[in-house]
Every structure is written in structure tokens, then in C-alpha cells.
N, C-alpha and C. Protein backbone atom coordinates (compact mmCIF):
# COMPACT_ATOMS: atom_id res chain seq x y z
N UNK A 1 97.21 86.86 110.95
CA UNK A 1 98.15 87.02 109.84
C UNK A 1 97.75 86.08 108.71
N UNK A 2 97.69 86.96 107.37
CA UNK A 2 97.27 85.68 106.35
C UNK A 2 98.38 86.18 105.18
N UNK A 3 98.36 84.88 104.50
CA UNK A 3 99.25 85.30 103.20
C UNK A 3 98.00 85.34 101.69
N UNK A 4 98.45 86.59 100.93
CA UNK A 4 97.33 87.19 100.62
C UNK A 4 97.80 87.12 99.18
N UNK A 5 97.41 87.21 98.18
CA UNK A 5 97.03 87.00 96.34
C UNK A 5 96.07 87.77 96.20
N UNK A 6 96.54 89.21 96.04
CA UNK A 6 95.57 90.75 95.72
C UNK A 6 96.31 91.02 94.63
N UNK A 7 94.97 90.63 93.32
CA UNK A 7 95.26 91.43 92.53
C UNK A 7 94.36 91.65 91.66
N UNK A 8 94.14 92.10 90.16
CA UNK A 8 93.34 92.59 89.02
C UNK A 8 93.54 90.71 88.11
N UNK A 9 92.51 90.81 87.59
CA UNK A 9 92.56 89.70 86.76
C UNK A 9 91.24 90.13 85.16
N UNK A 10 91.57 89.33 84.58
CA UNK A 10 90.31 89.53 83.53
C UNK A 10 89.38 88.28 83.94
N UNK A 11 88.26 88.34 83.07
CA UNK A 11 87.56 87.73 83.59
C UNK A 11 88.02 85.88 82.83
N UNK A 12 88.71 86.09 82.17
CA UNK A 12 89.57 84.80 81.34
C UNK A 12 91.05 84.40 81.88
N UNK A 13 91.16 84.99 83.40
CA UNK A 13 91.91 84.64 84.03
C UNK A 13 93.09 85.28 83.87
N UNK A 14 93.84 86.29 83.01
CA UNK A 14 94.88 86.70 82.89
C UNK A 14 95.51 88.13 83.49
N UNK A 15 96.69 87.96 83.83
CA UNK A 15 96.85 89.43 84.95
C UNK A 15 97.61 90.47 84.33
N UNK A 16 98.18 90.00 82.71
CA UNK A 16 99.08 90.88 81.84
C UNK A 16 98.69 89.70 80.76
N UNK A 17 98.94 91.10 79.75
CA UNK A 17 98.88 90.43 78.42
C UNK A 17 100.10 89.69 77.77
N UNK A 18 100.56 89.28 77.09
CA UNK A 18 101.59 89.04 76.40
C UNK A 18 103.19 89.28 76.56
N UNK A 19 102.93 91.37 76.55
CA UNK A 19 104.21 92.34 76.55
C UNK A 19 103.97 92.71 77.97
N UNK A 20 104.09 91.56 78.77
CA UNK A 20 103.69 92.31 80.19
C UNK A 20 102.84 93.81 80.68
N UNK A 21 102.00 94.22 79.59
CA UNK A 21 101.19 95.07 79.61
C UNK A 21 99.98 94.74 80.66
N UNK A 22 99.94 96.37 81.73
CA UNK A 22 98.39 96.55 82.32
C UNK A 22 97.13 97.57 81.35
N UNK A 23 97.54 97.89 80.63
CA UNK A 23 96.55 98.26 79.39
C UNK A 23 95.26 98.39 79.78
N UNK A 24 95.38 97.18 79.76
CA UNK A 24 93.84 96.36 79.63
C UNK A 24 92.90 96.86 80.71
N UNK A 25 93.59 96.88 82.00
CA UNK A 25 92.94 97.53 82.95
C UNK A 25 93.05 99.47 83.28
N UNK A 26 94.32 99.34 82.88
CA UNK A 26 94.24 101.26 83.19
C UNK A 26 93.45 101.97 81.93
N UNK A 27 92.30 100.99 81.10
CA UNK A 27 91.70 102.25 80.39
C UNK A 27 90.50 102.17 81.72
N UNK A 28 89.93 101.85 82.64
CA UNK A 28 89.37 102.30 83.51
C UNK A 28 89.22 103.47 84.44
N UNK A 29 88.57 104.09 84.72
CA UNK A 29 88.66 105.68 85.29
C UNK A 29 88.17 105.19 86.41
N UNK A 30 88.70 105.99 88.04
CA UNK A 30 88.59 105.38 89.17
C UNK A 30 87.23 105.36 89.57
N UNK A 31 86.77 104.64 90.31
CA UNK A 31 85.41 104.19 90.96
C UNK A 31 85.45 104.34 92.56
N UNK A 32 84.72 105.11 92.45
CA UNK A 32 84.29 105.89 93.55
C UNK A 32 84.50 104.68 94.93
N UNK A 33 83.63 104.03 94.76
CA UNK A 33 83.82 102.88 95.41
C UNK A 33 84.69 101.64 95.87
N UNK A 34 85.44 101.96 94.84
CA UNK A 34 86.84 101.80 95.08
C UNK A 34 88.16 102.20 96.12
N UNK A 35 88.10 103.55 95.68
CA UNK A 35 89.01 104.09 96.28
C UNK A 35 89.78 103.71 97.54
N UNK A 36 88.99 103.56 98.51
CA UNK A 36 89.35 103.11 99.86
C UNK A 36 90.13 101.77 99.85
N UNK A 37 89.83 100.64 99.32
CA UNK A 37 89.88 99.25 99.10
C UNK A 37 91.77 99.20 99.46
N UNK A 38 92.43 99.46 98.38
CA UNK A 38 93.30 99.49 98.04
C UNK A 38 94.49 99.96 99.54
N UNK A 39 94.17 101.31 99.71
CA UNK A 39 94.58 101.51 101.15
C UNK A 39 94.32 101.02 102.65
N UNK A 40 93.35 100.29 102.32
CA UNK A 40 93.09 99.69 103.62
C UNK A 40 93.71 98.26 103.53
N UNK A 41 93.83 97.98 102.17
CA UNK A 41 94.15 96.72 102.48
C UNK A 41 96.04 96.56 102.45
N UNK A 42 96.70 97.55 102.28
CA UNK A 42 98.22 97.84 101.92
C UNK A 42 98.57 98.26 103.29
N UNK A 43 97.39 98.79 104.20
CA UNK A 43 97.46 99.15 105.50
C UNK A 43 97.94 97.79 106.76
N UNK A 44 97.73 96.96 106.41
CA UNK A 44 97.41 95.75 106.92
C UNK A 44 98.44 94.37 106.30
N UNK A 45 99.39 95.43 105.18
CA UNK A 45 100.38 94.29 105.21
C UNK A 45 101.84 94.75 105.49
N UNK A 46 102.58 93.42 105.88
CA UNK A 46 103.79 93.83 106.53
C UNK A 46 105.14 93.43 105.81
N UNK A 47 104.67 92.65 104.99
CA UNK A 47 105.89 92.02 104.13
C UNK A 47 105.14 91.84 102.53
N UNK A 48 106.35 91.85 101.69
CA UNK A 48 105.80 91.81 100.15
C UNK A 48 106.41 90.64 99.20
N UNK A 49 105.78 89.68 98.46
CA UNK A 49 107.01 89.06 97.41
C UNK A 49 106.37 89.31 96.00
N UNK A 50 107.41 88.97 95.38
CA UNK A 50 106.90 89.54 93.35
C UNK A 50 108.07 88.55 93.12
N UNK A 51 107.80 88.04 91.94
CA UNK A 51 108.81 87.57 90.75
C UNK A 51 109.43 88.38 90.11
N UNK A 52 110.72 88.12 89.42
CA UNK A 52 111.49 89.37 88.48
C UNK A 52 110.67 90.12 87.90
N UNK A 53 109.31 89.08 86.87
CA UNK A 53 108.90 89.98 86.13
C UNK A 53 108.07 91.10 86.47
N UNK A 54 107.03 90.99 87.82
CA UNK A 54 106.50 91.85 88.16
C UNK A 54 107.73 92.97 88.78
N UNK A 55 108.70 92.57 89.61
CA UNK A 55 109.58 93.58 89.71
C UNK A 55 109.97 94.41 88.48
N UNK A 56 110.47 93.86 87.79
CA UNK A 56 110.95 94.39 86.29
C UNK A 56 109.91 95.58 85.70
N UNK A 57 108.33 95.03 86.13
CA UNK A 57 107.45 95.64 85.24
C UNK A 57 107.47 97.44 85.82
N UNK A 58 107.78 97.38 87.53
CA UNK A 58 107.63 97.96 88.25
C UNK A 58 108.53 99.23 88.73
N UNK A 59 109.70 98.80 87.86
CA UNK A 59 110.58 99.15 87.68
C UNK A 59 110.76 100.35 86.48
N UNK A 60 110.25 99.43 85.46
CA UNK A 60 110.05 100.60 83.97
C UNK A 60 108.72 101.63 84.54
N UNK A 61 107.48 101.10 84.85
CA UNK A 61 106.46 101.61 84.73
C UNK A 61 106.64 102.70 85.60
N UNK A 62 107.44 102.66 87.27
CA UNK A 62 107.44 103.97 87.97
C UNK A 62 108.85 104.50 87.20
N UNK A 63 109.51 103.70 86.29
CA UNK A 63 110.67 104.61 85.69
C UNK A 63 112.03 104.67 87.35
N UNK A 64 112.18 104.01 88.06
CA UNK A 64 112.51 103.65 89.32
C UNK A 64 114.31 104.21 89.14
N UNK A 65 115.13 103.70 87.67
CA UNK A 65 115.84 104.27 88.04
C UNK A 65 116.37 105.58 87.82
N UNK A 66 115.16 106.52 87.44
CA UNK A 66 115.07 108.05 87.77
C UNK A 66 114.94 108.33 88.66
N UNK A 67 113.72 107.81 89.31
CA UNK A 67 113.00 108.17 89.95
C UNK A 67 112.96 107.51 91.19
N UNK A 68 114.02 106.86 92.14
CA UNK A 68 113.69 105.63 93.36
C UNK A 68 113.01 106.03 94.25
N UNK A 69 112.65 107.61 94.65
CA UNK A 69 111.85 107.71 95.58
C UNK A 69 110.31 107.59 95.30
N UNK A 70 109.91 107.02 93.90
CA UNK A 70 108.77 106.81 93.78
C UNK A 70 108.68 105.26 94.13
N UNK A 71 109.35 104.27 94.72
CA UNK A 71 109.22 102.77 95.04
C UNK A 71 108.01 102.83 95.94
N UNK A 72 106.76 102.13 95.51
CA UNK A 72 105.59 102.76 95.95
C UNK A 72 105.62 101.89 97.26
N UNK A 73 106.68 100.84 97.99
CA UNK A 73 106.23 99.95 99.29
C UNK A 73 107.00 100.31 100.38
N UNK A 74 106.56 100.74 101.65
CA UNK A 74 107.14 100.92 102.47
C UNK A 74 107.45 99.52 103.28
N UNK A 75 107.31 98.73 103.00
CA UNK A 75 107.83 97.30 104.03
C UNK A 75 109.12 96.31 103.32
N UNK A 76 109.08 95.63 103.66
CA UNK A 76 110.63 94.61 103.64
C UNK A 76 109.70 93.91 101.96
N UNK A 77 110.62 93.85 100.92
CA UNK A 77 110.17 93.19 99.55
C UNK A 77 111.07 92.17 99.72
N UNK A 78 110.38 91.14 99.39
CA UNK A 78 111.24 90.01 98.44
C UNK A 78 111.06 89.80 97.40
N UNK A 79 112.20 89.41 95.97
CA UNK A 79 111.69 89.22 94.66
C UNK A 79 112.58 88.16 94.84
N UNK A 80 111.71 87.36 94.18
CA UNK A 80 112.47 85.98 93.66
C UNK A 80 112.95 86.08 92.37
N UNK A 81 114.08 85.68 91.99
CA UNK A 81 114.59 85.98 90.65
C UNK A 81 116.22 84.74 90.68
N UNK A 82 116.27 84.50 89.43
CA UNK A 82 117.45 83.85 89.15
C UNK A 82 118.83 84.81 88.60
N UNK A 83 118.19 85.81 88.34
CA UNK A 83 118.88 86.89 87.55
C UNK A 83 119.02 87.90 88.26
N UNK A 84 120.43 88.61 88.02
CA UNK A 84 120.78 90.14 89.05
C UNK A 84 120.27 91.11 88.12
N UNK A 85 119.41 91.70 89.17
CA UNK A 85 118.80 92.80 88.92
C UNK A 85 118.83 94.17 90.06
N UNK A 86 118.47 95.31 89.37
CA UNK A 86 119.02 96.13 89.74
C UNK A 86 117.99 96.57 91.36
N UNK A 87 119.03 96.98 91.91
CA UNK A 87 118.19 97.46 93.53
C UNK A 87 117.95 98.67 93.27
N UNK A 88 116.71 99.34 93.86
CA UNK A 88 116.23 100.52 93.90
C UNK A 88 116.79 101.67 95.14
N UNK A 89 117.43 102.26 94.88
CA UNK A 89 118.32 103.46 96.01
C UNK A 89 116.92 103.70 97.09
N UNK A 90 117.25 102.99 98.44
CA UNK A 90 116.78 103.71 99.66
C UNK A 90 115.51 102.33 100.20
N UNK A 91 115.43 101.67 99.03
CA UNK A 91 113.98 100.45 99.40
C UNK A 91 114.72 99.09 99.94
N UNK A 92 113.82 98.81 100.79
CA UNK A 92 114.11 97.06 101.44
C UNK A 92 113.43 96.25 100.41
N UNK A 93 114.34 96.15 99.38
CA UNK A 93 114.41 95.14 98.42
C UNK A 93 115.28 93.67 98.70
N UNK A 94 115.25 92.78 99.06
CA UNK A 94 115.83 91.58 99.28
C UNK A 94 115.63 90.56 98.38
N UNK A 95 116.74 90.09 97.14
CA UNK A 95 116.47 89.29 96.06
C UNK A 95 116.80 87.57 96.61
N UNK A 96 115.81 86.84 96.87
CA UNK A 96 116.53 85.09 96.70
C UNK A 96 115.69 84.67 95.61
N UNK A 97 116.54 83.89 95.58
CA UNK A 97 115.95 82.57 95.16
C UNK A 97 115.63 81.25 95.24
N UNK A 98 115.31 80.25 95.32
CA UNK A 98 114.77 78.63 95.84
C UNK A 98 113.35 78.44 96.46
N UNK A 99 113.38 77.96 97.15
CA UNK A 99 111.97 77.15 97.80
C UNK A 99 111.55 79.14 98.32
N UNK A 100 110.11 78.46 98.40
CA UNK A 100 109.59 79.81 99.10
C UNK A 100 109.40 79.51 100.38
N UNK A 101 109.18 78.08 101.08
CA UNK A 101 108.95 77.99 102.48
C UNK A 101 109.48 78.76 103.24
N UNK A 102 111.25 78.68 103.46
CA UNK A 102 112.34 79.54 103.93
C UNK A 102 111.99 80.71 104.04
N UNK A 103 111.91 81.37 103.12
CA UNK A 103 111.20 82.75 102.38
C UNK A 103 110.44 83.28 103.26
N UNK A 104 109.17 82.15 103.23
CA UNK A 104 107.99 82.90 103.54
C UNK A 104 108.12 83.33 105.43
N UNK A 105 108.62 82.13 105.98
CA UNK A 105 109.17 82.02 107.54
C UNK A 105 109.75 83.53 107.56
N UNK A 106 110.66 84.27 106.96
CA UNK A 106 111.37 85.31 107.01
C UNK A 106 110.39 86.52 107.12
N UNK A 107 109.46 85.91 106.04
CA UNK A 107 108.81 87.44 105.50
C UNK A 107 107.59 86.87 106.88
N UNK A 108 106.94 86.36 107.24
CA UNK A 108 106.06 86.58 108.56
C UNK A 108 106.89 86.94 109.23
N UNK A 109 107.82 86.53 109.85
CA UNK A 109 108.85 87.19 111.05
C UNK A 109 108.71 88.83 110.74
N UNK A 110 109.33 89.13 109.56
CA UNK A 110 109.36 90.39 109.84
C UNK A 110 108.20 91.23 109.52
N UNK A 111 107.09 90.94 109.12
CA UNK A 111 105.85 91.36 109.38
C UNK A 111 105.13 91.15 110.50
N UNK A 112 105.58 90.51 111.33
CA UNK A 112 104.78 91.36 113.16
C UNK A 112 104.05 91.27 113.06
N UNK A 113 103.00 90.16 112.76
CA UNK A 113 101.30 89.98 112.74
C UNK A 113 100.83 90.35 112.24
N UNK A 114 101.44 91.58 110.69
CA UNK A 114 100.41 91.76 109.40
C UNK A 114 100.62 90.65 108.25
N UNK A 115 99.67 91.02 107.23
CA UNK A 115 99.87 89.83 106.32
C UNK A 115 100.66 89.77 105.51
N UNK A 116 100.92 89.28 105.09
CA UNK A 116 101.93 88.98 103.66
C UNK A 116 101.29 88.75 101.98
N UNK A 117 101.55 89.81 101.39
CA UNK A 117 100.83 89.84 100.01
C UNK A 117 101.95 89.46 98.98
N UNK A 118 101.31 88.43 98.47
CA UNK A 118 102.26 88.06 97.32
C UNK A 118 101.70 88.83 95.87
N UNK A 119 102.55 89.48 95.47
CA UNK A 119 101.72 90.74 94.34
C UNK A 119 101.94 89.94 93.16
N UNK A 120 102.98 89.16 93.06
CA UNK A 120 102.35 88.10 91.67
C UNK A 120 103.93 88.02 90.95
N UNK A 121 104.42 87.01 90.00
CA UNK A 121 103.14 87.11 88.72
C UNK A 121 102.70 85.54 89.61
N UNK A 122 101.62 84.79 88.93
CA UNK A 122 101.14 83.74 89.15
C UNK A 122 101.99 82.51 89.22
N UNK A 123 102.86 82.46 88.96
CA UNK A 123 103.42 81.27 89.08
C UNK A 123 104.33 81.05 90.23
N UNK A 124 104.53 82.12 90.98
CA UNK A 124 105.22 82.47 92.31
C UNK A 124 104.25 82.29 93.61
N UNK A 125 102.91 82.71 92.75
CA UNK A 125 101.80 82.55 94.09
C UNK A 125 101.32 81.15 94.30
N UNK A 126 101.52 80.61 92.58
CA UNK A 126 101.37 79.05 92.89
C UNK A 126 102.45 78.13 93.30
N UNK A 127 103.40 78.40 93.58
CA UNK A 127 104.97 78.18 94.48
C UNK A 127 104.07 78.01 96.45
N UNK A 128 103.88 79.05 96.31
CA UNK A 128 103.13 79.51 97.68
C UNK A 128 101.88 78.34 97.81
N UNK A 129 101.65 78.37 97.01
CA UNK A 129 100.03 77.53 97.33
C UNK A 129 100.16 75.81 97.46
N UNK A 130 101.39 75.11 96.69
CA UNK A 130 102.14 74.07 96.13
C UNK A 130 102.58 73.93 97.70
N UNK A 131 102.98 74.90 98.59
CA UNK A 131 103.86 74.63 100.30
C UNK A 131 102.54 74.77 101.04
N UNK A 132 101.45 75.20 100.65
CA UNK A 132 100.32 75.26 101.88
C UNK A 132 100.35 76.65 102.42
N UNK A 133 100.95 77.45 101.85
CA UNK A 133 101.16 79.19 102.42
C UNK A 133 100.49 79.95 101.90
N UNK A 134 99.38 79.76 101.10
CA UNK A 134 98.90 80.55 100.43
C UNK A 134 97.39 80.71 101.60
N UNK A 135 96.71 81.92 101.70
CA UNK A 135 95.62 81.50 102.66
C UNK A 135 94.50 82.35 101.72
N UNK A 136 94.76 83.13 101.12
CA UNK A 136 93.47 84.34 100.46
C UNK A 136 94.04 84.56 99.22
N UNK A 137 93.25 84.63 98.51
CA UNK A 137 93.01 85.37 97.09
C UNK A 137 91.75 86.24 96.98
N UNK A 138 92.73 87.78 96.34
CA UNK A 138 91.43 88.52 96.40
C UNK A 138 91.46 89.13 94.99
N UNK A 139 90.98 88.57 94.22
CA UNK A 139 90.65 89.22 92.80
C UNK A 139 89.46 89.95 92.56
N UNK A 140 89.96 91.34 91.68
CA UNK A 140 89.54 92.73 90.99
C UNK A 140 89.27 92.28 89.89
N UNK A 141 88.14 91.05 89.43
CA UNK A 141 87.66 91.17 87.84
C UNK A 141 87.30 91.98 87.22
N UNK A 142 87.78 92.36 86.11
CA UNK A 142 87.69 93.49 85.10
C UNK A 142 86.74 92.84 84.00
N UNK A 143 85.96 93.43 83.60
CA UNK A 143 85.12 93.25 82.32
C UNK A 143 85.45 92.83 81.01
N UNK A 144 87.12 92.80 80.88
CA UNK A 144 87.45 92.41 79.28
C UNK A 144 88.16 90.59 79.50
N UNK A 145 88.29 90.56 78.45
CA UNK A 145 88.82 89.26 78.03
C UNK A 145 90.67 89.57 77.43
N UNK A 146 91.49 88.79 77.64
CA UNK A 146 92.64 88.56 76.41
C UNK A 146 92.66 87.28 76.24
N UNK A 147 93.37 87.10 74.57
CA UNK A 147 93.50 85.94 74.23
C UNK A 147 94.74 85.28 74.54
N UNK A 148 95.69 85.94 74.82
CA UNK A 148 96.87 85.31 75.73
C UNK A 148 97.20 86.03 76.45
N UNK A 149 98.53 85.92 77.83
CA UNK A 149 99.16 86.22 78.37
C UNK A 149 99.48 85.89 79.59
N UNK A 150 99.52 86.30 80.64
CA UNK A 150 100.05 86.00 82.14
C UNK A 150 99.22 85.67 82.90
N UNK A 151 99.08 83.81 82.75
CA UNK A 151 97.64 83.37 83.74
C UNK A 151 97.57 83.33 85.17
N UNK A 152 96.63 83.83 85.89
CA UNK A 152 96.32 84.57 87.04
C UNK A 152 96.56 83.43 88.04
N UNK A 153 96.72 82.29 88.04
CA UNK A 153 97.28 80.89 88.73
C UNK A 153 97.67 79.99 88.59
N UNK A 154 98.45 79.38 86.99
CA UNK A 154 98.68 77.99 86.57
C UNK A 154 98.77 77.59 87.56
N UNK A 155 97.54 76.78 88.27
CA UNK A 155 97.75 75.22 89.15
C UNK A 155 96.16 75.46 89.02
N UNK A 156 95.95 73.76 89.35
CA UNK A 156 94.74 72.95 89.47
C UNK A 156 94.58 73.32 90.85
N UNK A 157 93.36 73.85 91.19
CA UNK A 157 92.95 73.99 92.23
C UNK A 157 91.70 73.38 92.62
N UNK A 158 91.52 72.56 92.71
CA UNK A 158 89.96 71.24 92.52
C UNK A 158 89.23 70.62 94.05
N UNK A 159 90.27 69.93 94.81
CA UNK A 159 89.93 69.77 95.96
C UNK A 159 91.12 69.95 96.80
N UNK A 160 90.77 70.47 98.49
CA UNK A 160 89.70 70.97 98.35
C UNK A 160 89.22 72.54 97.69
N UNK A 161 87.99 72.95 96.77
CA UNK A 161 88.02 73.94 95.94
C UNK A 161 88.18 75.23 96.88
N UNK A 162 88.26 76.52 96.29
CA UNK A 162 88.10 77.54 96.70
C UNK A 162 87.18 78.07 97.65
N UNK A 163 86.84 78.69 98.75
CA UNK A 163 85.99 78.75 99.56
C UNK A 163 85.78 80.38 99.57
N UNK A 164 84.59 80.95 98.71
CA UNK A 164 84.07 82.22 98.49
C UNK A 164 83.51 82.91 100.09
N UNK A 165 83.93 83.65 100.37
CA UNK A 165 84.09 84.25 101.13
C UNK A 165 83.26 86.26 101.58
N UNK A 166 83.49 86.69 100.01
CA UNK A 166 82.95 87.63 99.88
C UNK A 166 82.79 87.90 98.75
N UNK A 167 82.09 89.30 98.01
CA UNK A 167 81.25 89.39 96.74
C UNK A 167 81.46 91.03 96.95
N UNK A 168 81.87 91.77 96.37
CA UNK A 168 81.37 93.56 95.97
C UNK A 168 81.23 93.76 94.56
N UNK A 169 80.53 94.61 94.29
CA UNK A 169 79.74 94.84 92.88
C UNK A 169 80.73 96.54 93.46
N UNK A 170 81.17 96.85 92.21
CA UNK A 170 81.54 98.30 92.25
C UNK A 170 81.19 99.25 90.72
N UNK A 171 80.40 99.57 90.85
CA UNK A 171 80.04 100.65 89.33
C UNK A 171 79.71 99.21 88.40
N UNK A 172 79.46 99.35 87.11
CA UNK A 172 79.57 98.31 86.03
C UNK A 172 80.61 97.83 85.47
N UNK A 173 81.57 97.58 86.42
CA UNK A 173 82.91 97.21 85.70
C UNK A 173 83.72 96.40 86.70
N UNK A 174 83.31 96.41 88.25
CA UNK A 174 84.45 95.42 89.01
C UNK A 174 83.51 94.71 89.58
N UNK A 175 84.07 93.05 89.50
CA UNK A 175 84.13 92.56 90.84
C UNK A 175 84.54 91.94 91.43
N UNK A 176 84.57 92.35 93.22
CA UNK A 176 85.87 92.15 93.91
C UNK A 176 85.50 90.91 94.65
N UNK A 177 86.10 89.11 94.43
CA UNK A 177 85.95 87.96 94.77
C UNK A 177 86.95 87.83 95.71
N UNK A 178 86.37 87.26 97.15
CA UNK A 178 87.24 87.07 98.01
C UNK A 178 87.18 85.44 98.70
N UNK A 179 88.22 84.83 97.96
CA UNK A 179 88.22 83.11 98.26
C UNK A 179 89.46 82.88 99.57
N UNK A 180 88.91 82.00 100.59
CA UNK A 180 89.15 81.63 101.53
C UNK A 180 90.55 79.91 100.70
N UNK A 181 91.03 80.06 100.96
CA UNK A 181 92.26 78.64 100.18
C UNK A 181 92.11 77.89 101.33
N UNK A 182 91.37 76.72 101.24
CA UNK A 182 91.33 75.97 102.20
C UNK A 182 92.18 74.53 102.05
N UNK A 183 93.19 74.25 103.03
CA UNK A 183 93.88 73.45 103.07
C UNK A 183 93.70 71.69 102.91
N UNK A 184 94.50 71.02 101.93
CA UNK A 184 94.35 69.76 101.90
C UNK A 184 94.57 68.97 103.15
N UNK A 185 93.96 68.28 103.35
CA UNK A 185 93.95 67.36 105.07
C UNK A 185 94.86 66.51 104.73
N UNK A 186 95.93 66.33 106.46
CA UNK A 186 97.28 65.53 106.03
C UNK A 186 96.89 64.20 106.38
């Protein structure tokens, strides 16, 4: 069981622009090589957390309260949020808020020996990483740059550094970095 940080980033570190826009990445057309990635790795998790805003984003973008049977996760969600927000008809949506330790204890329990993917935004995964729960990051670098928006980890991550793990080259446009988070010695 690992707790997992899968997501798209630019290569300047940012995971949304400004207006919480994915833009930047959906002018991309799918890659063959790709395809599989995504399902195998959603296959293999058992619990989910997001911040309001990625909830929020997730919310407009599938249009959710038309549409709730498009809530694309079949497992137990947690969103952390300070603010009531709206539940999606029929999904294991569970809103707290405070420490994520608590949290995270819950969400392995009820994931049964799969992993736990924290889908973002970054400052929730660095919550996670701040308690020692963070174990993988797997970033989808994209080829463009922005000049502001939603940075892919505010925290210093220095010692001990990131431990690269794996490398895929996909078409001329991704690549998929897989860092091992190796723990500070107590």
C-alpha cells in the first residue's frame, strides 16, 4: 500500500493556471502509449483525497450537478474543505477538515491494501508529506510552461531529496517521472 501524488504538471511546476484551468494540457490529443497508464493505475487504488478546489473544479467540469452519475470514482473520497459544499447524488464523498494524519488512518483502513491517491491541489499533498504519508509522486510533464498558477508542491523538498525511480518517454510531448519520497530519519 502506498500513498500516491498522480498527476499532470508543466514543466515549471504548475498543475492549473490561475482560473483553475486544465487548458494547458487538454490541447493534447491522446497518445497511444498512454492510454493504458491511467487505468491501471486507478485500478490499484482504494481510497481518494482532493481539496475543495480540485473538488469544485470537478464538479463544474463533469457539470456533476446535472449530471451525478458521471462522478468519475468508484471508491470512498475525501475532500478537505473548510466550506459546505455540495455532495454529489449516489458518490462516497466524505468532507473533513483538520490534520490529515486522522484522515489518512481512515482512508488506508478503508482501502484494504490498495493505495491511496491524493489527486491534489498541492498544498493538501504537501499536508501529507509535512506527516510523513506521502510515499510516491508520479508526474505527467507536459511540454508547456505558465507564468502563474497552482504550484505542483509548495514545500522544500531538499533532504532527504527525491528518489527517481522510473523514466517513460511517450510520443514528443510526455514525461512520466516516478520519485520514490524517501523519509527523514527520526
Amino acid at each position: 500500500m502506498k500513498t500516491q501524488y498522480f498527476t499532470a504538471t508543466t514543466v515549471n511546476g504548475y498543475i492549473a493556471d490561475d482560473n483553475h484551468s486544465l487548458d494547458w494540457l487538454f490541447q493534447f490529443e491522446k497518445i497511444e502509449s498512454m492510454e493504458g497508464q491511467y487505468p491501471q493505475f486507478i485500478s490499484q487504488v482504494g481510497a481518494i483525497a482532493m481539496g475543495s478546489t480540485t473538488y469544485e473544479w470537478i464538479l463544474e467540469y463533469e457539470n456533476l450537478s446535472e449530471n451525478p452519475d458521471k462522478w468519475p470514482y468508484d471508491m470512498p473520497t475525501w475532500v478537505f474543505s473548510r466550506r459546505n459544499l455540495p455532495a454529489v447524488e449516489g458518490a462516497d464523498i466524505r468532507f473533513v477538515q483538520g490534520e490529515v494524519a486522522p484522515v489518512h488512518e481512515k482512508m488506508v483502513e478503508e482501502a484494504d491494501g490498495k493505495n491511496v491517491w491524493l489527486v491534489g491541489g498541492g498544498d493538501l499533498v504537501g499536508q501529507f508529506h509535512d506527516q510523513a504519508l506521502l510515499d510516491e509522486i508520479i508526474l505527467s510533464v507536459a511540454p508547456v510552461m505558465l507564468d502563474t498558477g497552482a504550484p505542483l508542491l509548495p514545500r522544500e523538498i531538499t533532504t532527504p531529496p527525491l528518489k527517481l525511480v522510473d523514466v517513460q518517454k511517450h510520443g514528443d510531448v510526455f514525461a512520466v517521472l516516478t520519485y520514490k519520497v524517501q523519509k527523514k530519519p527520526k
